[in-house]
C-alpha atoms as a PDB file:
ATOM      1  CA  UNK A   1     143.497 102.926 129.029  1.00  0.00           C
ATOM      2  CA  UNK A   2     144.036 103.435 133.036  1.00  0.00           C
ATOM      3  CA  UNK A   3     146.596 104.960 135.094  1.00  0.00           C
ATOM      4  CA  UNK A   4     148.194 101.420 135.686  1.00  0.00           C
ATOM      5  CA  UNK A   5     149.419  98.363 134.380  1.00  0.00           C
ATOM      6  CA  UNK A   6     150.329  94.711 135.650  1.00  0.00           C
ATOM      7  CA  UNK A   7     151.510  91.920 133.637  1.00  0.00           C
ATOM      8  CA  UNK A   8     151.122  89.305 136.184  1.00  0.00           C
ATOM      9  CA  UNK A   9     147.402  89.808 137.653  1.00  0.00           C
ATOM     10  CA  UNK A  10     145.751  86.132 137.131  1.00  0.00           C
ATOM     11  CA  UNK A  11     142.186  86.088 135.727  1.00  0.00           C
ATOM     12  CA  UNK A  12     139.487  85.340 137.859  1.00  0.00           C
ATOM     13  CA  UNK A  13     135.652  84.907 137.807  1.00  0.00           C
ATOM     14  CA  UNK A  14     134.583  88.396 136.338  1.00  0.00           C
ATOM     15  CA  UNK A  15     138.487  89.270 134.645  1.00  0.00           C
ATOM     16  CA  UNK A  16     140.351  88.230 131.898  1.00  0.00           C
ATOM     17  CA  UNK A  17     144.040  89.953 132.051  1.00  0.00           C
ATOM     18  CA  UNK A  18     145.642  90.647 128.407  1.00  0.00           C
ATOM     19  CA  UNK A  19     148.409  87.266 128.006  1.00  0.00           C
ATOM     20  CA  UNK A  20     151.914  88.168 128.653  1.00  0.00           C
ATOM     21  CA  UNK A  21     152.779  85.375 126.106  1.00  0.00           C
ATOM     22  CA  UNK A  22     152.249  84.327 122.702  1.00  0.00           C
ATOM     23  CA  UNK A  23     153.495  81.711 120.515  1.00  0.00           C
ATOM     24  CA  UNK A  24     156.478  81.170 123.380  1.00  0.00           C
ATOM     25  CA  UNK A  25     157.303  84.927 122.828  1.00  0.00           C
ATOM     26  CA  UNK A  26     156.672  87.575 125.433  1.00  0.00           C
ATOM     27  CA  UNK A  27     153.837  90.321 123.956  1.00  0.00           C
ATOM     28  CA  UNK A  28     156.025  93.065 122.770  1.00  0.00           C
ATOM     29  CA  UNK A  29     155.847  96.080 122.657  1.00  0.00           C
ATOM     30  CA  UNK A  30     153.853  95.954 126.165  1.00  0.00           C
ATOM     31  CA  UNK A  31     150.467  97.908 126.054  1.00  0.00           C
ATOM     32  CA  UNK A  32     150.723 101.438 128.034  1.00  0.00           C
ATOM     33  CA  UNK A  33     149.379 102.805 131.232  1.00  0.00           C
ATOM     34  CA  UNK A  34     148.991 107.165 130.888  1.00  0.00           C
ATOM     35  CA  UNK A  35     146.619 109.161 133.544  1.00  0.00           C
ATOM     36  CA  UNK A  36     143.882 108.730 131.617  1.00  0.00           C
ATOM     37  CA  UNK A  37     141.031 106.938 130.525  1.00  0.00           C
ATOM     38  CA  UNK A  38     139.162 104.883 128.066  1.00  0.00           C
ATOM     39  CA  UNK A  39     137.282 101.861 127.903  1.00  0.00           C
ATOM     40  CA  UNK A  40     135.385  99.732 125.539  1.00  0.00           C
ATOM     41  CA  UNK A  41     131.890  98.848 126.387  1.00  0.00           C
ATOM     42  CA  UNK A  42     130.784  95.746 124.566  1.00  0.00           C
ATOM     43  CA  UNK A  43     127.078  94.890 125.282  1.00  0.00           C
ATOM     44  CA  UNK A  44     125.520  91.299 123.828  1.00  0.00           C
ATOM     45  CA  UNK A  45     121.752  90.815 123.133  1.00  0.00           C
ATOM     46  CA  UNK A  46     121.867  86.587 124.321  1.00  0.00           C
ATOM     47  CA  UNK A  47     118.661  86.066 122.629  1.00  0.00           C
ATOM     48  CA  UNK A  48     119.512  87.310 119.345  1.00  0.00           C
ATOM     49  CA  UNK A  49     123.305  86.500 119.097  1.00  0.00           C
ATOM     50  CA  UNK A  50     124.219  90.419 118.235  1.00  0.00           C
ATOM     51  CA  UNK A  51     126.256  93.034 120.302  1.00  0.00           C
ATOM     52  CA  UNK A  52     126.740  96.942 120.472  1.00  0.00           C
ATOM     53  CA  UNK A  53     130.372  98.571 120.887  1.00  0.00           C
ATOM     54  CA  UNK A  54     131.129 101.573 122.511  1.00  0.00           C
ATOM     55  CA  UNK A  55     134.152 103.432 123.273  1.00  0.00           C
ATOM     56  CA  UNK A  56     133.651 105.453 126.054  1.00  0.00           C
ATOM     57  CA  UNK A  57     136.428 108.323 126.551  1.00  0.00           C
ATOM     58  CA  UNK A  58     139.569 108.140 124.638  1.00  0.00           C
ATOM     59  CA  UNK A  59     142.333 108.676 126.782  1.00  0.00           C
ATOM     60  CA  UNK A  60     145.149 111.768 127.464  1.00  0.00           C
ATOM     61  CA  UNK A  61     147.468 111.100 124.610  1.00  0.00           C
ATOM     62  CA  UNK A  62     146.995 111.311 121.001  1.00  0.00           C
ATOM     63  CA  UNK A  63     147.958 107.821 120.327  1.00  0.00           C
ATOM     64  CA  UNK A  64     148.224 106.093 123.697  1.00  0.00           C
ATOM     65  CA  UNK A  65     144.653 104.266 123.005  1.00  0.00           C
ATOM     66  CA  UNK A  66     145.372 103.315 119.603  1.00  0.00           C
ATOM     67  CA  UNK A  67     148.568 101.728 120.768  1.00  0.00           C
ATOM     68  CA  UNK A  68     146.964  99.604 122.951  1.00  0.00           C
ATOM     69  CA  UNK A  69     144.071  98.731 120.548  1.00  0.00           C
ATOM     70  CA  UNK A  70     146.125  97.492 118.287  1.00  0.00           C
ATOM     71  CA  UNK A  71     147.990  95.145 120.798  1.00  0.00           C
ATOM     72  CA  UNK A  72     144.220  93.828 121.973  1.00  0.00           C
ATOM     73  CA  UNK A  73     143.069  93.599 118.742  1.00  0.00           C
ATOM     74  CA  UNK A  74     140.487  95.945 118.424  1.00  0.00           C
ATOM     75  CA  UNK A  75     139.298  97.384 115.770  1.00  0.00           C
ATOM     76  CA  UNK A  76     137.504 100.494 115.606  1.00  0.00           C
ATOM     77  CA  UNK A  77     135.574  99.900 112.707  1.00  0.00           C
ATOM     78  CA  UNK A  78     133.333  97.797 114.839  1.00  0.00           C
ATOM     79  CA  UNK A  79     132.450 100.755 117.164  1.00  0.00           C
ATOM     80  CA  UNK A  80     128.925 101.826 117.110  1.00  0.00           C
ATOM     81  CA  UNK A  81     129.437 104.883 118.380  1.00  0.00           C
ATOM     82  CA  UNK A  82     131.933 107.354 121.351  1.00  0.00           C
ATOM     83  CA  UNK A  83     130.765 108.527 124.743  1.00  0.00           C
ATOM     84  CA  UNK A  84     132.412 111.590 126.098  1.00  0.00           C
ATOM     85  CA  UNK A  85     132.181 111.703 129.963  1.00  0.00           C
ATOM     86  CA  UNK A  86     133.211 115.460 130.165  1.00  0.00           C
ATOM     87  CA  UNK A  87     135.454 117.615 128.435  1.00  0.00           C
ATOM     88  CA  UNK A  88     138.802 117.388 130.412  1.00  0.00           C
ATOM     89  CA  UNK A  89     141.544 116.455 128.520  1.00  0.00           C
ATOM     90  CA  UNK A  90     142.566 113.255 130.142  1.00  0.00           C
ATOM     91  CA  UNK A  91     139.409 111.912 128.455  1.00  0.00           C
ATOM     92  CA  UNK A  92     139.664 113.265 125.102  1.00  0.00           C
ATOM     93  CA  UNK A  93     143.159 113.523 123.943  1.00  0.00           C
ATOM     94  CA  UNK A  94     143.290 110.763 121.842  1.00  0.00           C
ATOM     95  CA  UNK A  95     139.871 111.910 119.867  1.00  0.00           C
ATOM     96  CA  UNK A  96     141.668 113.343 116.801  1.00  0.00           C
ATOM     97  CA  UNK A  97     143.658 110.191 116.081  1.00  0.00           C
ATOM     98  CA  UNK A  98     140.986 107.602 116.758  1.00  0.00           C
ATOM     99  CA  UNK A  99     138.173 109.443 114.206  1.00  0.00           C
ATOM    100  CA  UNK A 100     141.041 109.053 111.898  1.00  0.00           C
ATOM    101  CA  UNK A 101     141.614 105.449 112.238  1.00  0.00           C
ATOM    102  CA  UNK A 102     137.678 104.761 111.714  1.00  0.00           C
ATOM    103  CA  UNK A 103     137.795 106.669 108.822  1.00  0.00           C
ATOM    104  CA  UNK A 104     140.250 104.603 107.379  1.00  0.00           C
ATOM    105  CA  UNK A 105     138.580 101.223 109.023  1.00  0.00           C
ATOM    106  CA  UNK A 106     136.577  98.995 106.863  1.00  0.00           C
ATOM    107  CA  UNK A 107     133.234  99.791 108.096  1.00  0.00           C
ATOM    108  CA  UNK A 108     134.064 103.481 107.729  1.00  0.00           C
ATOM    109  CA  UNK A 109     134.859 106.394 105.590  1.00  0.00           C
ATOM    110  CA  UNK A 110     135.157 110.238 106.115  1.00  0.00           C
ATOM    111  CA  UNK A 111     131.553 110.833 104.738  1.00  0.00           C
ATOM    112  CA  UNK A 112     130.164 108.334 107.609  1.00  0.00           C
ATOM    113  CA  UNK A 113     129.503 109.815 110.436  1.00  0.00           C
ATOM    114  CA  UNK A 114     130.592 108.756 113.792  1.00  0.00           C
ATOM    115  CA  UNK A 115     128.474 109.393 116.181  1.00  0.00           C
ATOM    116  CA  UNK A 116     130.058 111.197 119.474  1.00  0.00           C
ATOM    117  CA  UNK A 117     127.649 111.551 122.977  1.00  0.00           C
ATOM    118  CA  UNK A 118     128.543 114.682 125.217  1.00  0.00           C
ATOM    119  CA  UNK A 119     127.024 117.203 126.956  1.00  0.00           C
ATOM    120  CA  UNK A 120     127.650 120.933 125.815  1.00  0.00           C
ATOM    121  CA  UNK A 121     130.073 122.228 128.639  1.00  0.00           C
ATOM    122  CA  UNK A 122     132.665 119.160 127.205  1.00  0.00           C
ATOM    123  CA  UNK A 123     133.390 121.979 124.771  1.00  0.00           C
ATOM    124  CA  UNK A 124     134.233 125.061 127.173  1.00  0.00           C
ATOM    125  CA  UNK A 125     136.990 126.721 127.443  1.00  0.00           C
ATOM    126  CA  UNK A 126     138.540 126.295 130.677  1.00  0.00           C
ATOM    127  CA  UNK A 127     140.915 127.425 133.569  1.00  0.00           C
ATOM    128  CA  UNK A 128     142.164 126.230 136.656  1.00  0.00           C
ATOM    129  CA  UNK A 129     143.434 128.797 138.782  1.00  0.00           C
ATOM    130  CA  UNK A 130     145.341 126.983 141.762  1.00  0.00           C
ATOM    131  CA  UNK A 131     145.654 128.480 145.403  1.00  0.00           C
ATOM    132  CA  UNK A 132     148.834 129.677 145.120  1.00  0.00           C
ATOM    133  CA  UNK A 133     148.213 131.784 141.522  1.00  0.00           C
ATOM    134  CA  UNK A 134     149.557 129.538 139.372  1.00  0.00           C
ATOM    135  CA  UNK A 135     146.823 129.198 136.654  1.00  0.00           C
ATOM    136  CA  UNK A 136     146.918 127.081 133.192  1.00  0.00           C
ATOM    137  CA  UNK A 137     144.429 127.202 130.221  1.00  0.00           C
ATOM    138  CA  UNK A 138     143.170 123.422 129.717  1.00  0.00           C
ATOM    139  CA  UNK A 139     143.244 121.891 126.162  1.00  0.00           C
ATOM    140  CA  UNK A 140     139.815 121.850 124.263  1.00  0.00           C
ATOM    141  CA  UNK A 141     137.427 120.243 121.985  1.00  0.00           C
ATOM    142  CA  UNK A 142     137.324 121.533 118.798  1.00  0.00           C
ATOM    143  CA  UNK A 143     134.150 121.202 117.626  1.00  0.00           C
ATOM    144  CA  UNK A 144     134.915 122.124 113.842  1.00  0.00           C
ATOM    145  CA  UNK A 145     137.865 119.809 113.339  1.00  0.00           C
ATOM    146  CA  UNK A 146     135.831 116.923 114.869  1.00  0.00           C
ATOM    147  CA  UNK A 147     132.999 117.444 112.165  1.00  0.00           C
ATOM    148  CA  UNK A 148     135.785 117.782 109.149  1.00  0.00           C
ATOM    149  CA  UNK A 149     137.040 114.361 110.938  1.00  0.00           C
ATOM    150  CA  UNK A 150     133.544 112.971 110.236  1.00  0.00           C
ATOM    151  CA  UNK A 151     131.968 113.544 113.570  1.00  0.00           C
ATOM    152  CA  UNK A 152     128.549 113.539 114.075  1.00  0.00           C
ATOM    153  CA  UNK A 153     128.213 115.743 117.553  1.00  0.00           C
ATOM    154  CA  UNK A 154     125.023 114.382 119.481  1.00  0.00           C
ATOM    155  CA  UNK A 155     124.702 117.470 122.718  1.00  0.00           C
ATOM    156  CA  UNK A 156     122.483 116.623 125.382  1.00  0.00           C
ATOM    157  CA  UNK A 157     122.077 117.560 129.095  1.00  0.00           C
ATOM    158  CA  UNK A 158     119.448 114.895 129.362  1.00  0.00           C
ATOM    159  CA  UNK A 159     119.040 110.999 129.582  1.00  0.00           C
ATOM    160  CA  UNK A 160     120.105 109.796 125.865  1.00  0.00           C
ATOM    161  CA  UNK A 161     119.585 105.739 125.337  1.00  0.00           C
ATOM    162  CA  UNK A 162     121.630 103.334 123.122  1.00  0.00           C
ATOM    163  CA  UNK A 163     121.381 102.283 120.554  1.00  0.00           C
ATOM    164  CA  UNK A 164     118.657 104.100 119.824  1.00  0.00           C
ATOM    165  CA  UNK A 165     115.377 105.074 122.199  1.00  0.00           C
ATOM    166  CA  UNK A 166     113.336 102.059 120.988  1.00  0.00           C
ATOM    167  CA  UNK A 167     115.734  99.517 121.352  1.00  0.00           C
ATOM    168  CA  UNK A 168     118.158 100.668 124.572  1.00  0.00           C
ATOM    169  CA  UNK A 169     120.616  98.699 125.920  1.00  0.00           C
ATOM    170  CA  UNK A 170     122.805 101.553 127.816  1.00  0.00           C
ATOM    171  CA  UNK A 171     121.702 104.635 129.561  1.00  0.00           C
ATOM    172  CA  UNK A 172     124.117 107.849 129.224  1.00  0.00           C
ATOM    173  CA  UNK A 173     123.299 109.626 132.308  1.00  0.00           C
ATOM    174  CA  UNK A 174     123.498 113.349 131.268  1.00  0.00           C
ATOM    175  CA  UNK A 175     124.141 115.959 133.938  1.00  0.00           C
ATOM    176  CA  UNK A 176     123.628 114.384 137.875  1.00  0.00           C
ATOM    177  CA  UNK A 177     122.352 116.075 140.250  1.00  0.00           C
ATOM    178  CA  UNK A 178     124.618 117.081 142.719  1.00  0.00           C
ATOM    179  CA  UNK A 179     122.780 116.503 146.790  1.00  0.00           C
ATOM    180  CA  UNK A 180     125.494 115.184 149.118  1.00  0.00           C
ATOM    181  CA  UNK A 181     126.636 117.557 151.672  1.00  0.00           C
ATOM    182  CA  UNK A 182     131.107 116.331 150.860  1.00  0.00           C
ATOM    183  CA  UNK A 183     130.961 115.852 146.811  1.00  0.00           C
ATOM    184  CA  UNK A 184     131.979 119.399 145.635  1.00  0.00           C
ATOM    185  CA  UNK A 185     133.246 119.090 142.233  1.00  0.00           C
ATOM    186  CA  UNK A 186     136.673 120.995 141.677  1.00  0.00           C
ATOM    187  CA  UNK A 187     136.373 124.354 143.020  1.00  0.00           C
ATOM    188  CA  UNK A 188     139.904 125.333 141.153  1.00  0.00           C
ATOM    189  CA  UNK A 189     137.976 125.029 137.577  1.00  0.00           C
ATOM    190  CA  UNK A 190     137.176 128.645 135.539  1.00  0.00           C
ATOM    191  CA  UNK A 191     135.392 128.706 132.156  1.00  0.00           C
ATOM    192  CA  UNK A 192     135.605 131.945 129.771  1.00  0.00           C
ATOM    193  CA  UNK A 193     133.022 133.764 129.441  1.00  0.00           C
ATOM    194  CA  UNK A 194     131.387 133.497 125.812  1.00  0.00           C
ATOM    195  CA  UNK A 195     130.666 137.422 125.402  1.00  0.00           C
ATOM    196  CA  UNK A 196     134.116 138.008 127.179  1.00  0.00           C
ATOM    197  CA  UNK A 197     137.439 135.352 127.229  1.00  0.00           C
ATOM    198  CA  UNK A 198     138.987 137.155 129.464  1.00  0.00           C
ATOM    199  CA  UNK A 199     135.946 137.326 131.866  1.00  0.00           C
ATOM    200  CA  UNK A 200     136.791 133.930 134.036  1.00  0.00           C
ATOM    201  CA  UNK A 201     133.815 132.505 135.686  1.00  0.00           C
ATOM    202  CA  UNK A 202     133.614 130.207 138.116  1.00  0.00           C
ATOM    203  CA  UNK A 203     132.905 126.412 136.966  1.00  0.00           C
ATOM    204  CA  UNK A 204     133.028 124.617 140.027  1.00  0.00           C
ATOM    205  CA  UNK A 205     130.970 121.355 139.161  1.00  0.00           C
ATOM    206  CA  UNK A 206     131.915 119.860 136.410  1.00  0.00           C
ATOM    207  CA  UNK A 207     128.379 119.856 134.947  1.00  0.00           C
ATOM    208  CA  UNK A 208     129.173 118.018 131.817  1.00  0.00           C
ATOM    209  CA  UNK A 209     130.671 115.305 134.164  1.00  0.00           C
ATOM    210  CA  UNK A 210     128.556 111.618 133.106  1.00  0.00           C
ATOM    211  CA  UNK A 211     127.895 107.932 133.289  1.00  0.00           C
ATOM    212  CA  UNK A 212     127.083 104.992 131.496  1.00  0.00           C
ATOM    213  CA  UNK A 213     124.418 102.847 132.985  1.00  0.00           C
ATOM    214  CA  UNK A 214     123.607  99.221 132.009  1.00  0.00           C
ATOM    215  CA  UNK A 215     120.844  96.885 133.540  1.00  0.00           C
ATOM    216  CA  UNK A 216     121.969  93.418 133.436  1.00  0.00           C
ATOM    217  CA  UNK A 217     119.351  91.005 133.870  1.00  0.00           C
ATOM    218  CA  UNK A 218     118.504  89.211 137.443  1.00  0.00           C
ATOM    219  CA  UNK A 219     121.810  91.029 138.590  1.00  0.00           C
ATOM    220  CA  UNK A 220     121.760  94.611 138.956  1.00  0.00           C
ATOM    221  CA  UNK A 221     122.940  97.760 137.544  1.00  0.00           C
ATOM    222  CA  UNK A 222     126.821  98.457 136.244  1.00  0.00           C
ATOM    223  CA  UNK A 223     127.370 102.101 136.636  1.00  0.00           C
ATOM    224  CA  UNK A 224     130.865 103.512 134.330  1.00  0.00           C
ATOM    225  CA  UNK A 225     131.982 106.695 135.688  1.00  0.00           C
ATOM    226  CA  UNK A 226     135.165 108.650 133.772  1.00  0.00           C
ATOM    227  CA  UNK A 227     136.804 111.015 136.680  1.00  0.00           C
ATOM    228  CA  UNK A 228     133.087 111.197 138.792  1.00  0.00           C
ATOM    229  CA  UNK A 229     133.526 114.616 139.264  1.00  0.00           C
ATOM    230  CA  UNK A 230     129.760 114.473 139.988  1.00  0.00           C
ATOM    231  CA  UNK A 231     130.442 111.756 143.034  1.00  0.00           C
ATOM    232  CA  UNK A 232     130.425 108.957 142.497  1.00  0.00           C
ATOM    233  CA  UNK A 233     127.598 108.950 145.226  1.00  0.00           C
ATOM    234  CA  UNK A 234     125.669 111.300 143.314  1.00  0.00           C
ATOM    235  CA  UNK A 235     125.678 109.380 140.418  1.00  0.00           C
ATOM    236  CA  UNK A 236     125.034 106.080 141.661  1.00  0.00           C
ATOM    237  CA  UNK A 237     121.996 107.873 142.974  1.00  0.00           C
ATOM    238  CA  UNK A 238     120.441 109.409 140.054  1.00  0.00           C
ATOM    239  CA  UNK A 239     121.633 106.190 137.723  1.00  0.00           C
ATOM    240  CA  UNK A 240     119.564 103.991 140.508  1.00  0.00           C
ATOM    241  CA  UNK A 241     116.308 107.056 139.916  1.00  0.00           C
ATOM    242  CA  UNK A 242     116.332 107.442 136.232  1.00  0.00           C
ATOM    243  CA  UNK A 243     116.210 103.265 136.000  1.00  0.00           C
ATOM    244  CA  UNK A 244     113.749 102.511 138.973  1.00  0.00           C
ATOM    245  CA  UNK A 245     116.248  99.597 139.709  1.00  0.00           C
ATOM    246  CA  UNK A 246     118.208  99.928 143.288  1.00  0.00           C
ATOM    247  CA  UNK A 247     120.438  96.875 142.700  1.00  0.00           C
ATOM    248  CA  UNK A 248     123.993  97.818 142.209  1.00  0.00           C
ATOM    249  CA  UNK A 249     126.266  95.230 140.530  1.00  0.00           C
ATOM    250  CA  UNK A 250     128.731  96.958 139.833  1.00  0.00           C
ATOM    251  CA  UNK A 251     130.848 100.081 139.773  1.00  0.00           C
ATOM    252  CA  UNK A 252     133.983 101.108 137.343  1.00  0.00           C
ATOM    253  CA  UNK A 253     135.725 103.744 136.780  1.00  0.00           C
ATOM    254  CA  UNK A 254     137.119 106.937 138.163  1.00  0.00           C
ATOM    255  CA  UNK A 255     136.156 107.932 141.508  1.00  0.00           C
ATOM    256  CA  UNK A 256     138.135 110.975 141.771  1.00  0.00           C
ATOM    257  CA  UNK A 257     139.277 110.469 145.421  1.00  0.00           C
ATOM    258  CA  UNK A 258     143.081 111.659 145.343  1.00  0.00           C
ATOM    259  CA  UNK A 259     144.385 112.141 148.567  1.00  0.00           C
ATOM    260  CA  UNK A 260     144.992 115.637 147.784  1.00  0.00           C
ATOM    261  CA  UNK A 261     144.998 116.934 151.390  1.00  0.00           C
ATOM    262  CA  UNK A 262     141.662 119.154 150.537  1.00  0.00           C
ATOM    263  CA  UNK A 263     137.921 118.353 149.620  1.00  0.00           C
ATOM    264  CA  UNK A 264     138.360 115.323 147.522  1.00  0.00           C
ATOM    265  CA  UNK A 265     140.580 113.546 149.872  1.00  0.00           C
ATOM    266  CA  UNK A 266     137.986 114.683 152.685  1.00  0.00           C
ATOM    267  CA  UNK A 267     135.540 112.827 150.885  1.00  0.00           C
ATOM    268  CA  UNK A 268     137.153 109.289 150.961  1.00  0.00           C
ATOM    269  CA  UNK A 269     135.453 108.547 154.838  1.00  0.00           C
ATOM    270  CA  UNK A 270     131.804 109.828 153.798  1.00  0.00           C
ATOM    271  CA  UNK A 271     131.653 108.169 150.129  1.00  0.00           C
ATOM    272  CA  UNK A 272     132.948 104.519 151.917  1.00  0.00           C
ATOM    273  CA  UNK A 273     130.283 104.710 154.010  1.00  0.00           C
ATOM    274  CA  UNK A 274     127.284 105.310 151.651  1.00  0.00           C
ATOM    275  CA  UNK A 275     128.849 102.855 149.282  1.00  0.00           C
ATOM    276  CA  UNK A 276     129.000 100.033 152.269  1.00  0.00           C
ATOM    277  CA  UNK A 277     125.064 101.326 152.468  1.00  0.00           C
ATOM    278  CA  UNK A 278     124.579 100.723 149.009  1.00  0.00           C
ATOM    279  CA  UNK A 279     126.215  97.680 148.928  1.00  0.00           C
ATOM    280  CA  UNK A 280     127.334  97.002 145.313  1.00  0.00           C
ATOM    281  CA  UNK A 281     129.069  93.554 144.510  1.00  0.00           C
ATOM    282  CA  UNK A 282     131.915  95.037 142.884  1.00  0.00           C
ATOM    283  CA  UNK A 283     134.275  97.742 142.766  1.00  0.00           C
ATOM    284  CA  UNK A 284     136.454  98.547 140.048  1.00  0.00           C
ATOM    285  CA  UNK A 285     138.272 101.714 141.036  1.00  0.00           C
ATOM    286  CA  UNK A 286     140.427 103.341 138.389  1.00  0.00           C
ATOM    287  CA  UNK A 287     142.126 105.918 136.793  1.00  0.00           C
ATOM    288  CA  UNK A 288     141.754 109.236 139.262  1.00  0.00           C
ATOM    289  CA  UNK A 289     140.203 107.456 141.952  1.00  0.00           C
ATOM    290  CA  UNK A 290     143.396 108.108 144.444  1.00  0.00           C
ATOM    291  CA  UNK A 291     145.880 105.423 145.750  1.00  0.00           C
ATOM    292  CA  UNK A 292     144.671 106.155 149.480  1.00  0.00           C
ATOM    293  CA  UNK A 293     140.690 105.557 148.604  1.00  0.00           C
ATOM    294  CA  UNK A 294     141.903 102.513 146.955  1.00  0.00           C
ATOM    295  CA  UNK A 295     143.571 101.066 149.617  1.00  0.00           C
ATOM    296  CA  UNK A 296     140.515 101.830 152.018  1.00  0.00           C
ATOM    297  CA  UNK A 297     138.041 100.212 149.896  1.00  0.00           C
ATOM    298  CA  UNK A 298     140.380  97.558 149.789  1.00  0.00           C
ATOM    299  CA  UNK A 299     140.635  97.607 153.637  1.00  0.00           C
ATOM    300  CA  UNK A 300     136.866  97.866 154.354  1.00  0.00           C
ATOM    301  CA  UNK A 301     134.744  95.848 151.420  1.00  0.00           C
ATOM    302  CA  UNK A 302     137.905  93.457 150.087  1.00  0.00           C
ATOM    303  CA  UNK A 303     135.512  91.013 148.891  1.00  0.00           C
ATOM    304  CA  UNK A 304     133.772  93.934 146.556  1.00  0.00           C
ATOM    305  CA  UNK A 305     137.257  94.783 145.361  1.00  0.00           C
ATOM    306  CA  UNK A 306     138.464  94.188 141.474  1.00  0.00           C
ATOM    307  CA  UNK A 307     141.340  95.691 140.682  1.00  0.00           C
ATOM    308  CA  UNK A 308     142.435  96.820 137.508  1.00  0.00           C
ATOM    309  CA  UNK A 309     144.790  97.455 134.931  1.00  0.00           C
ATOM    310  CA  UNK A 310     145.136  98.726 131.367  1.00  0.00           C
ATOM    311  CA  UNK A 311     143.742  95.643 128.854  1.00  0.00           C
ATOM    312  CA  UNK A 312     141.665  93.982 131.705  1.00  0.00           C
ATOM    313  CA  UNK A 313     138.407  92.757 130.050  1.00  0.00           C
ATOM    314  CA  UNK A 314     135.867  92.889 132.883  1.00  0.00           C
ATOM    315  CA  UNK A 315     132.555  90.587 132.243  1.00  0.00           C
ATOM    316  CA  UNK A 316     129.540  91.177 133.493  1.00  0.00           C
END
């Protein structure tokens, strides 16, 4: 799931686009774009002929993911397992409706657990309170219906490896530091106050904001951001720290560079130029990333530029 799709992109050396025909008919009903965002990250072991499945976020709609799944052929019984970036609903709406479809799947059933990876603020209870007064209580996780659903909640702040701590193929990068001088957060976010709900405290960073980190061999590191309230800066940082590697492959996800006329928007110049410093061989900008960043990285680092589009298989 991203913000956008395009039936007539053309595949090229790291894409494959989702056909527009089959059996001389066009692929109906089309697959849907939603501002949100979800993607499945399929990692294969070469010398042992075996893979891991993750689905990382889930999307802004309770049954926008599924839709799509289901016109790409994916099945969620195969899924090893769900990474949360943060708890904003753009990235968890579709939660509910998914554990219910892997309960139902063939590999499993309401007493096996599926495993969910988030960090503890995803489940806060949150504001935004906007310059001009308006203010609007954000959706939430519920923690207890997820368990009923079969949820097995894994809460960390830290590194977390998967599949497992012995055998890690992807890195989940818990909370980032936050050290540039122009990646703020979202200063308009409030979270109640356990002892008090209607004691609103500031909740400026997004510290449940995370990435997925994978090291492919002889190439580099491929960094998955959701929204990158953290920076996307920041994060490639402390992903290229916690894995000793400084190579940067590649980059997907959110970016969250809207040209919003305030501190995100202000951003776009300063992250462009650390990213031409870093130097990464692709760029996959998506979701909340911001039409105007897009069309600068576009305009400074075109041959780093991949776009995408909802059903896009990128290979690595």
């Amino acid at each position: 799931m991203d913000n956008t799709t395009d039936f007539l992109l053309t595949d090229s050396g790291h894409t494959t686009r989702p056909p527009l025909i089959k059996n001389e008919k066009f692929v109906l009903p089309p697959p849907v774009a939603e501002h949100g965002f979800s993607a499945l990250i399929t990692i294969f072991k070469s010398e042992l002929g075996t893979s891991n499945s993750f689905l990382f976020d889930t999307g802004v709609s309770e049954n926008g993911v599924i839709h799509n799944a289901d016109i790409f052929g994916i099945n969620f019984g195969r899924v090893d397992g769900i990474i949360l970036s943060h708890g904003h609903f753009d990235h968890f709406a579709g939660l509910v409706n998914i554990l219910r479809r892997m309960a139902s799947s063939s590999r499993q059933t309401i007493t096996h657990n599926v495993n969910i990876f988030t960090h503890p603020d995803a489940f806060l209870r949150r504001w935004e309170i906007f310059p001009d007064g308006k203010r609007v209580k954000s959706p939430i996780l519920d923690e207890q219906q997820l368990q009923q659903l079969g949820a097995k909640i894994h809460k960390s702040t830290g590194i977390s490896r998967l599949p497992s701590e012995e055998s890690p193929l992807l890195a989940i990068t818990g909370e980032i530091p936050r050290e540039t001088s122009f990646e703020k957060g979202f200063p308009y976010q409030y979270a109640e106050d356990p002892n008090n709900e209607k004691n609103l405290m500031p909740d400026p960073l997004i510290k449940d904001d995370q990435a997925t980190v994978v090291n492919v061999l002889d190439k580099g590191l491929v960094i998955l951001t959701g929204c990158g309230h953290a920076g996307v800066i920041n994060t490639i940082n402390y992903a290229k720290k916690i894995t000793g590697i400084s190579r940067i492959y590649a980059i997907v996800g959110g970016f969250h560079l809207p040209a919003d006329g305030g501190i995100n928007e202000a951003a776009i110049e300063p992250t462009l130029k650390e990213l031409q410093k870093i130097d990464p061989d692709y760029l996959v900008p998506c979701h909340c990333t911001g039409w105007k960043a897009t069309y600068r990285i576009i305009e400074t680092m075109p041959e780093k530029f991949m776009q995408s589009s909802v059903g896009t298989r990128f290979q690595f």
